[in-house]
Protein backbone atom coordinates (compact mmCIF):
# COMPACT_ATOMS: atom_id res chain seq x y z
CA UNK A 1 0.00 0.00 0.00
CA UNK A 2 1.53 3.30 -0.79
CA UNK A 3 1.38 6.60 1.63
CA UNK A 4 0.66 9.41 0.03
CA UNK A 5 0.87 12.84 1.80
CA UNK A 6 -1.06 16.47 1.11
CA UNK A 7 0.57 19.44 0.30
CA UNK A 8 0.10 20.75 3.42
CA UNK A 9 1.50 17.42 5.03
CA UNK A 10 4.67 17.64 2.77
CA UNK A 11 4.82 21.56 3.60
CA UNK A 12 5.06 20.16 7.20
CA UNK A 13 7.76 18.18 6.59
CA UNK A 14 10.07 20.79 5.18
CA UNK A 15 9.27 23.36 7.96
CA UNK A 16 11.06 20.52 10.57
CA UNK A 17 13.51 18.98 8.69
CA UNK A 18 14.08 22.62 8.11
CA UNK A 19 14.40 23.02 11.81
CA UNK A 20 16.69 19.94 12.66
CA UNK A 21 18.67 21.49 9.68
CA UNK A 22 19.06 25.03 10.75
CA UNK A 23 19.45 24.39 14.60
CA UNK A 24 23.17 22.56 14.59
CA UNK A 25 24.33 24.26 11.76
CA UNK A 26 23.45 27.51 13.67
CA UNK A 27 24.94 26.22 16.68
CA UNK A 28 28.22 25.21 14.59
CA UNK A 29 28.06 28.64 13.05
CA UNK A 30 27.95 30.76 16.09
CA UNK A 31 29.61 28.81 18.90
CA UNK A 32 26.24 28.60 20.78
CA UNK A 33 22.89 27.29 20.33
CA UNK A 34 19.61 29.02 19.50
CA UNK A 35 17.84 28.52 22.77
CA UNK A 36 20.77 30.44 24.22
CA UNK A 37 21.11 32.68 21.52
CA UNK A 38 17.72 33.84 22.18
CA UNK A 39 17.73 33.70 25.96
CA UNK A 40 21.32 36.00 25.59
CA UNK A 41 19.81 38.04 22.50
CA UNK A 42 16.87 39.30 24.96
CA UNK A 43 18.87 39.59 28.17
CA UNK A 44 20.48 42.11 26.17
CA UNK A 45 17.73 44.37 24.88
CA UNK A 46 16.56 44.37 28.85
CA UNK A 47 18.85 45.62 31.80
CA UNK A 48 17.47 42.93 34.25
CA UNK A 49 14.37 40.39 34.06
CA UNK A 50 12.52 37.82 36.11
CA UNK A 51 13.66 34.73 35.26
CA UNK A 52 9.66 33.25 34.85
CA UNK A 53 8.74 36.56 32.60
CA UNK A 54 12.07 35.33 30.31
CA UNK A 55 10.78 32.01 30.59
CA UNK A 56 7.97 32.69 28.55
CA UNK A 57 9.18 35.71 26.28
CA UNK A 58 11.53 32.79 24.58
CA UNK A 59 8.64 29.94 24.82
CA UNK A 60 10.63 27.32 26.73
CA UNK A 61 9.59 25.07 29.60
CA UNK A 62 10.79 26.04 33.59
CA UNK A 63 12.92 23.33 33.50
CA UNK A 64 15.08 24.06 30.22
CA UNK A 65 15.33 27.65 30.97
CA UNK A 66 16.80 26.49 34.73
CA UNK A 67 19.35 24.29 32.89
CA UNK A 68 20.77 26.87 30.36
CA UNK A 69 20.60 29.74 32.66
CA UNK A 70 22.90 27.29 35.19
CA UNK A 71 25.19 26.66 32.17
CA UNK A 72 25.24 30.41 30.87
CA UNK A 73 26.01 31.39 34.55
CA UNK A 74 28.62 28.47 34.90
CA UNK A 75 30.21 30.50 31.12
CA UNK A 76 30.16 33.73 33.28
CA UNK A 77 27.54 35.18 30.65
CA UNK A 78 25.00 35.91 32.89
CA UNK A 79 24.44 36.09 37.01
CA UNK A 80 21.35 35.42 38.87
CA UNK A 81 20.13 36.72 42.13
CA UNK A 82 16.84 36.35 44.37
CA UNK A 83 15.10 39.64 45.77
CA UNK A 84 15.72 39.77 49.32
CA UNK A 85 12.01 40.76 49.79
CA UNK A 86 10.84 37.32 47.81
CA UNK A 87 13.31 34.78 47.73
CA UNK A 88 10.45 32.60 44.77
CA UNK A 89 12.02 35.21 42.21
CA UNK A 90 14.99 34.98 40.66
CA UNK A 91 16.16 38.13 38.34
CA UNK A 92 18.84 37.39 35.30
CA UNK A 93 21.09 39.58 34.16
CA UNK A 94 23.79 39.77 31.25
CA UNK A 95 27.79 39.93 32.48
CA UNK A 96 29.54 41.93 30.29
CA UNK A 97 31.10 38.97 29.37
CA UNK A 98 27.43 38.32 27.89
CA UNK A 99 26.93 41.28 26.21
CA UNK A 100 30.19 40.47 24.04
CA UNK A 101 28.97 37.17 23.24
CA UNK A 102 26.15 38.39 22.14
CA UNK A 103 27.69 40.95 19.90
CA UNK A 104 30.12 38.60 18.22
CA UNK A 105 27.31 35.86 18.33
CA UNK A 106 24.97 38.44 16.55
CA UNK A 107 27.71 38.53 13.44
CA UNK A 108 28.03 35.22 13.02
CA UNK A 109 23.95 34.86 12.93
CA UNK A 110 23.79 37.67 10.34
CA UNK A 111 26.54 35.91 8.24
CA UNK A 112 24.32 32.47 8.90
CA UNK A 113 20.94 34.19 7.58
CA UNK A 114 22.53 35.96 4.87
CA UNK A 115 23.55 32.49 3.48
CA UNK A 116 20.86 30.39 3.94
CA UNK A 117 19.02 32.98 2.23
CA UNK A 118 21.36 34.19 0.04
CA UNK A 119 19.51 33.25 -3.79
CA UNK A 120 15.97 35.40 -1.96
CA UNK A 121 14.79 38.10 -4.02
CA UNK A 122 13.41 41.44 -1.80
CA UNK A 123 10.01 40.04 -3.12
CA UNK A 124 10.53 36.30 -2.22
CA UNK A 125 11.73 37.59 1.60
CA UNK A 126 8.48 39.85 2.10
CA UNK A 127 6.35 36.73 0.99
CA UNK A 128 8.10 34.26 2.77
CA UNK A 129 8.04 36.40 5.94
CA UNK A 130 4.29 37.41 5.64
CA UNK A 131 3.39 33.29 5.19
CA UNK A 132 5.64 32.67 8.10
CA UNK A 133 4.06 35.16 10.05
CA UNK A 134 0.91 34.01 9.28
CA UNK A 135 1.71 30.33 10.22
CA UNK A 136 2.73 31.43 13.47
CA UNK A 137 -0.05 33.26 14.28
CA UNK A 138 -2.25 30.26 13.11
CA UNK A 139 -0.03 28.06 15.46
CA UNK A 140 -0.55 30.71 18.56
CA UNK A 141 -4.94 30.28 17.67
CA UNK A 142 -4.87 27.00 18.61
């Protein structure tokens, strides 16, 4: 018996091999991976955040944020403290050991994006980016 997907079944095969594609070349590209990346990437926009609120601004469960925080504060890239008034919250901050990473970090991702797309038309970016947008508010309906 042959399987035979839709186009929106085969569309959804791309998007993740796409992802397990773009995640360790990323990673191999920029010395860190995109979890972190993103955790760093918004630690630096901010001066200081709860550690819950970054939790969900980058969409990743309690426990995974706990375990690259730990590592990212073993790399001396960021430092974590408790408010003396309620010791449940835990604030994050970037070293400025962080804030270089991120900088250098931030090249190397341009370099990676400017590659993978590098045969997109202006037009062919706008449309991609307006689907994509559109998926992922789709994805956030549910």
């Amino acid at each position: 018996m042959q399987c035979t997907f839709s186009d929106q079944e085969q569309i959804f095969h791309l998007l993740k091999a796409l992802n397990n594609q773009i995640s360790p070349k990323f990673e191999r590209c920029t010395g860190i991976s995109s979890s972190r990346y993103e955790l760093l990437y918004h630690l630096y926009q901010v001066d200081e955040v709860n550690q819950s609120t970054l939790q969900k601004v980058v969409k990743i469960d309690s426990a995974a944020i706990t375990r690259h925080l730990k590592q990212l504060e073993s790399d001396g890239m960021v430092v974590r403290s408790k408010i003396p008034s309620d010791n449940r919250v835990t604030l994050v901050r970037l070293t400025e050991e962080g804030r270089k990473r991120i900088v250098a970090s931030k090249k190397e991702q341009v370099t990676f994006v400017n590659k993978m797309l590098q045969d997109f038309g202006k037009e062919e970016l706008d449309v991609l980016s307006k689907m994509l947008g559109r998926m992922q508010h789709n994805i956030q309906e549910f």
